[in-house]
N, C-alpha and C. Protein backbone atom coordinates (compact mmCIF):
# COMPACT_ATOMS: atom_id res chain seq x y z
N UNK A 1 0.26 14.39 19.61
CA UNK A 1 0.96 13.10 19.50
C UNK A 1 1.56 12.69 20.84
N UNK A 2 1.34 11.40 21.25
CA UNK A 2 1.38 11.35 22.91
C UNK A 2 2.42 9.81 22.54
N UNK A 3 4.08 9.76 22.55
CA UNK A 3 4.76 8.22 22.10
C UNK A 3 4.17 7.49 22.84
N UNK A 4 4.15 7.56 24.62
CA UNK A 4 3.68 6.44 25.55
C UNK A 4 1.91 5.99 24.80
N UNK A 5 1.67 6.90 24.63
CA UNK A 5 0.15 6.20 24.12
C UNK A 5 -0.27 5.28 23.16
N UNK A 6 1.07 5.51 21.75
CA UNK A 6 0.88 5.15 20.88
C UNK A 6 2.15 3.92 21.27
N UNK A 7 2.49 3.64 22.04
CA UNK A 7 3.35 3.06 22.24
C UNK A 7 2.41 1.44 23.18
N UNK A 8 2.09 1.94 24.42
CA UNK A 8 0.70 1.48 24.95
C UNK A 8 -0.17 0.79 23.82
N UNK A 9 -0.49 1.62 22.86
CA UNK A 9 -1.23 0.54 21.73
C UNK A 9 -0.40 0.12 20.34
N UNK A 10 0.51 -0.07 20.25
CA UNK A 10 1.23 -1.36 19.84
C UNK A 10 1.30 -2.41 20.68
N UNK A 11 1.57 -2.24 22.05
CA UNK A 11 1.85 -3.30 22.49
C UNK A 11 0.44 -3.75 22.79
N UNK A 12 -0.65 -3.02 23.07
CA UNK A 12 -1.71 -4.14 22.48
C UNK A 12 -1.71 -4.88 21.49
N UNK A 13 -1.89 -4.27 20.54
CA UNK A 13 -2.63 -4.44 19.11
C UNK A 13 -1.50 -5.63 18.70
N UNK A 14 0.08 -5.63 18.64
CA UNK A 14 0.60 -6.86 18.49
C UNK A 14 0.74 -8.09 19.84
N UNK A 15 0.34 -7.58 20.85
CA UNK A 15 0.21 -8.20 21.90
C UNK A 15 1.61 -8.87 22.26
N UNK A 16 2.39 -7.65 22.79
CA UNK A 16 3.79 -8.11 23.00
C UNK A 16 3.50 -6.90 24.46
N UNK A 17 3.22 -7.04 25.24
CA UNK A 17 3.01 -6.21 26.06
C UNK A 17 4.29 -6.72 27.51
């Protein structure tokens, strides 16, 4: 489990980057 990664793809996926 990696937070920055999964973190990295939220802010894709809702596109709040």
């Amino acid at each position: 489990f990696v937070p920055l990664l999964v973190s990295k793809l939220v802010c894709v996926v809702t596109k709040k980057c």
